[in-house]
Protein backbone atom coordinates (compact mmCIF):
# COMPACT_ATOMS: atom_id res chain seq x y z
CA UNK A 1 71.18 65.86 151.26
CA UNK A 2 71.77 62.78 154.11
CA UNK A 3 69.52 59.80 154.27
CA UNK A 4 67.30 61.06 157.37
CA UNK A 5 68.00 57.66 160.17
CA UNK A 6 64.89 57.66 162.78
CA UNK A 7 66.96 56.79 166.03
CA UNK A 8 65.05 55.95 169.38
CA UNK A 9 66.65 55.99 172.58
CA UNK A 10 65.84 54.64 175.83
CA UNK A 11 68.27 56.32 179.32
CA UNK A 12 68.66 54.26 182.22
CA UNK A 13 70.40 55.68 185.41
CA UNK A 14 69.48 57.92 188.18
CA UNK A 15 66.06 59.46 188.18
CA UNK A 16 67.93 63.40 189.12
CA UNK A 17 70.61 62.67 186.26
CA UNK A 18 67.41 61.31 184.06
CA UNK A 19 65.17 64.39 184.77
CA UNK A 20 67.99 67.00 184.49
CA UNK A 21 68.67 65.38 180.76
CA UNK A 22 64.30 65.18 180.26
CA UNK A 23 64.61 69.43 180.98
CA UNK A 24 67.78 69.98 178.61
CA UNK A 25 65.40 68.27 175.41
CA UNK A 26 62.33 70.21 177.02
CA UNK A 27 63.71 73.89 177.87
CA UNK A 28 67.25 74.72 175.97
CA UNK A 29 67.99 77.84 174.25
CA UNK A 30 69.04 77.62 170.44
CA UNK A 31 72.30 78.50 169.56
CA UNK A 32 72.81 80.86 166.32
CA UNK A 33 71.87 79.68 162.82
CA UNK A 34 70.61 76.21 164.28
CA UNK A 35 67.54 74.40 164.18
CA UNK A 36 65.95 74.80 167.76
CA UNK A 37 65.76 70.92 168.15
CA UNK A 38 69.20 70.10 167.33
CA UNK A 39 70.93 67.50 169.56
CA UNK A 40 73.69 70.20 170.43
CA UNK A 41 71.48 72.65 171.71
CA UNK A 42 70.60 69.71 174.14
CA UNK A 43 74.28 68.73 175.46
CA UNK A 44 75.19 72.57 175.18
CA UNK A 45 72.19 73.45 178.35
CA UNK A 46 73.67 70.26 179.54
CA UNK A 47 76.69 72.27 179.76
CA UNK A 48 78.56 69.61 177.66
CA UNK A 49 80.44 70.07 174.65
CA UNK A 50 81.23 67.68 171.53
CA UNK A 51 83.90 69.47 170.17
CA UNK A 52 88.01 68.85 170.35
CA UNK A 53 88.36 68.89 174.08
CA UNK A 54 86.51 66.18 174.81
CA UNK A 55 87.56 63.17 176.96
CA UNK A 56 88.94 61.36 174.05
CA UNK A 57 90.64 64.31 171.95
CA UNK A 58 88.37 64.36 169.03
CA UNK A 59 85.02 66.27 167.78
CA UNK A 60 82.28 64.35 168.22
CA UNK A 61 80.09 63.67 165.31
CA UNK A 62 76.76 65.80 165.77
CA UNK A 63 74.18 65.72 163.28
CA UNK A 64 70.89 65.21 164.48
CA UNK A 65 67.16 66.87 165.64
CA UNK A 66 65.36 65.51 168.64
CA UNK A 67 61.72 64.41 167.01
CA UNK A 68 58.74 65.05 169.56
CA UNK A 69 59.01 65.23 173.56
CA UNK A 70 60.58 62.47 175.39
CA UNK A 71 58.30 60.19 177.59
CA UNK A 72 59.05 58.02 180.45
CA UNK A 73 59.11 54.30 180.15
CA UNK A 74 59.00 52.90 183.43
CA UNK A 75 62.17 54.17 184.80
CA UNK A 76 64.01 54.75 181.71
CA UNK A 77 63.72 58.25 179.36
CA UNK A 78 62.90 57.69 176.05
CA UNK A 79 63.71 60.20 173.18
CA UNK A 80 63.76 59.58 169.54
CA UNK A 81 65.56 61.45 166.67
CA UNK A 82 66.39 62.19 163.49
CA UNK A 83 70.11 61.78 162.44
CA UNK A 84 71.72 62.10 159.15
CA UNK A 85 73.35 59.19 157.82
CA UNK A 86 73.01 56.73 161.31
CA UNK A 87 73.44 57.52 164.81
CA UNK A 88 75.19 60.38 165.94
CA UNK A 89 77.30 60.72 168.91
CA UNK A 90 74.93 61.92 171.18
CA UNK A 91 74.86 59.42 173.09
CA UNK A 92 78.82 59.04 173.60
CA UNK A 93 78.65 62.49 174.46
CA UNK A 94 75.98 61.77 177.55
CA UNK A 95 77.01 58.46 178.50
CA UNK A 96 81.25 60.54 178.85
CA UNK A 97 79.78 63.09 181.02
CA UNK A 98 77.20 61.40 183.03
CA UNK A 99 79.10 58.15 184.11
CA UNK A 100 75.96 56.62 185.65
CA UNK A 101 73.71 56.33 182.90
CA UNK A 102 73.29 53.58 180.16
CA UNK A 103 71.92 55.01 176.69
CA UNK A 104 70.51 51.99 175.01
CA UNK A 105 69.60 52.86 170.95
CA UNK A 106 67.80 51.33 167.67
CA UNK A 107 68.80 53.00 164.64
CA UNK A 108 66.91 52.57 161.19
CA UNK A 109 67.75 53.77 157.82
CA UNK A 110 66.05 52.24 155.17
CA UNK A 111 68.03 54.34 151.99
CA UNK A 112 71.13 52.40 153.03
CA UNK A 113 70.04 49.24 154.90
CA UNK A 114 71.19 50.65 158.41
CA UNK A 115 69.40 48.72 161.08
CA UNK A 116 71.53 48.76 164.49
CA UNK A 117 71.03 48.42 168.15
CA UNK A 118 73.42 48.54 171.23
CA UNK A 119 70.40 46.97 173.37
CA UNK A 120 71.86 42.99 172.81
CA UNK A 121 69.58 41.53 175.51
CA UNK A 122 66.65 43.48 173.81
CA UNK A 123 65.15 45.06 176.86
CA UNK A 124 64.20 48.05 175.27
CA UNK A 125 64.64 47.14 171.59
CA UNK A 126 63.95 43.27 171.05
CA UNK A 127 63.46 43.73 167.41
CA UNK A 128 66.23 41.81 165.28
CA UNK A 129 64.66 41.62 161.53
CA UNK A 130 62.82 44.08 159.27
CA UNK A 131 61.12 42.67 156.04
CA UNK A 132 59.45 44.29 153.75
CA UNK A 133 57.29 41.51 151.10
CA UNK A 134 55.81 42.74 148.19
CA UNK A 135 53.80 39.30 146.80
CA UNK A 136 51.61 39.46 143.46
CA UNK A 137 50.38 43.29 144.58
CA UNK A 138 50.22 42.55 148.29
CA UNK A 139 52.73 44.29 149.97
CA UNK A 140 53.83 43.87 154.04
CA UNK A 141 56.22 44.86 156.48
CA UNK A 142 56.90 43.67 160.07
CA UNK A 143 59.76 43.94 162.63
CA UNK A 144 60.35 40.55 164.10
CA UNK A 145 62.36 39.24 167.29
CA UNK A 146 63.52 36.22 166.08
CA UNK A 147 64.63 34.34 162.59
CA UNK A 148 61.59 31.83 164.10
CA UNK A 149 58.94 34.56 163.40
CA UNK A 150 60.35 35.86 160.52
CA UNK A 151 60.21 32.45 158.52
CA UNK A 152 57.14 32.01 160.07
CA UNK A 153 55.78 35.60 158.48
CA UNK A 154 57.35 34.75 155.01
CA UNK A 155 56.23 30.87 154.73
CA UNK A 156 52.45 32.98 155.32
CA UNK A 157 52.95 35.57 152.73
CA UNK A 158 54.57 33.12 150.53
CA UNK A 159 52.30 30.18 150.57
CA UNK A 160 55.02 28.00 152.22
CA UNK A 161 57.62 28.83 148.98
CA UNK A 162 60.17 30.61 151.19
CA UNK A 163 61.56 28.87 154.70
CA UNK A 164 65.31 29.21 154.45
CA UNK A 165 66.98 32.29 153.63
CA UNK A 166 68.15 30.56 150.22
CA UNK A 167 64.59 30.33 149.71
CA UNK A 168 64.58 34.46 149.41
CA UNK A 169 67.39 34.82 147.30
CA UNK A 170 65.94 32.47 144.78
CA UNK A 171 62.05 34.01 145.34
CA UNK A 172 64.13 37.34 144.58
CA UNK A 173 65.91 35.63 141.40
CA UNK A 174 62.62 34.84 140.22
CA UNK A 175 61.11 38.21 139.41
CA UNK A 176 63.07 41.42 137.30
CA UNK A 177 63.04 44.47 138.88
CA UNK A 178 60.54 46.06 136.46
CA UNK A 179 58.05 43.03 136.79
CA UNK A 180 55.04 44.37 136.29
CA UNK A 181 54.21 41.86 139.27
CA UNK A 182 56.10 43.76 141.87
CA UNK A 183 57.69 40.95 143.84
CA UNK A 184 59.93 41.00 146.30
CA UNK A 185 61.08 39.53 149.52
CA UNK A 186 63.91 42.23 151.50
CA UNK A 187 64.45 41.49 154.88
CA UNK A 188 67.49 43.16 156.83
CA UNK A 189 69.07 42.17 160.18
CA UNK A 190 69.87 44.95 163.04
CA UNK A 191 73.22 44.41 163.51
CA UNK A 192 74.10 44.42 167.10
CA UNK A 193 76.56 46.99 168.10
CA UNK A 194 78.78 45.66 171.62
């Protein structure tokens, strides 16, 4: 069984290219023995294929279900999904075929500490820290932009004790995993995929 990655995507490019993709996710037919909102069912009414004879000789790795109907954002299609293990190729796969589209993505998956993006200037996904505090009972979790807000978050839940990210490997130190206290500072970085 994969750890389950929650993937949101955000397509820039022209508004025919965007709407034919918007009715592939909408109205596809399912191919045999797979789940009707499978990616491939998607990029196979797209007429595109993932397999061996694509544009750079190898299979494409596709192994994830749309989640929910996409929505416009401004001018951009947004979709999200659910992909085993981390993003799939799905995107490689439209961004090959349709030359004039951008597919910007944030990937989470908590099981393994996966937190990506491809979107470096943040215009879609300006996110670049997840924490999760669990302080004497009081648990919290935020998505921050900056280290600046982070520190800022964990000097509040902290009274001040943790400012540097020493500071959270010795508040970590501090505490054995079956403390009856439950404390614990985790805080991962999306790692910015060029």
């Amino acid at each position: 069984m994969p750890n389950w990655a929650y993937t949101s995507y955000a397509i820039e490019g022209p508004k025919e290219t965007l709407q034919k993709i918007e009715q592939a996710i909408l109205h596809h037919d399912t191919e045999d023995n797979s789940a009707e909102d499978w990616e491939g069912n998607v990029l196979k009414e797209l007429g595109l294929t993932w397999e061996s004879n694509t544009p750079d000789g190898k299979e494409k790795y596709m192994r994830g279900f749309i989640e929910g109907e996409p929505w416009w954002d401004n001018d951009a299609l947004r979709v999200c999904a659910m992909e085993a293990w981390g993003v799939t190729d799905f995107n490689e796969v439209l961004e090959e075929n349709f030359p004039d589209i951008k597919v910007f993505y944030a990937v989470e998956e908590g099981g393994e500490g996966i937190y990506a993006t491809n979107d470096s200037e943040g215009r879609y996904f300006p996110d670049r820290f997840y924490a999760d505090t669990c302080i004497n009972n009081q648990c919290e979790c935020d998505y921050f932009t900056s280290e600046k807000e982070l520190f800022k978050f964990l000097q509040r839940v902290t009274d001040n004790k943790v400012k540097t990210w020493a500071d959270i490997d010795d508040f970590n130190e501090q505490y054995e995993p079956d403390d009856s206290d439950s404390n614990y500072i985790y805080v991962r970085e999306y790692t910015i995929i060029k």
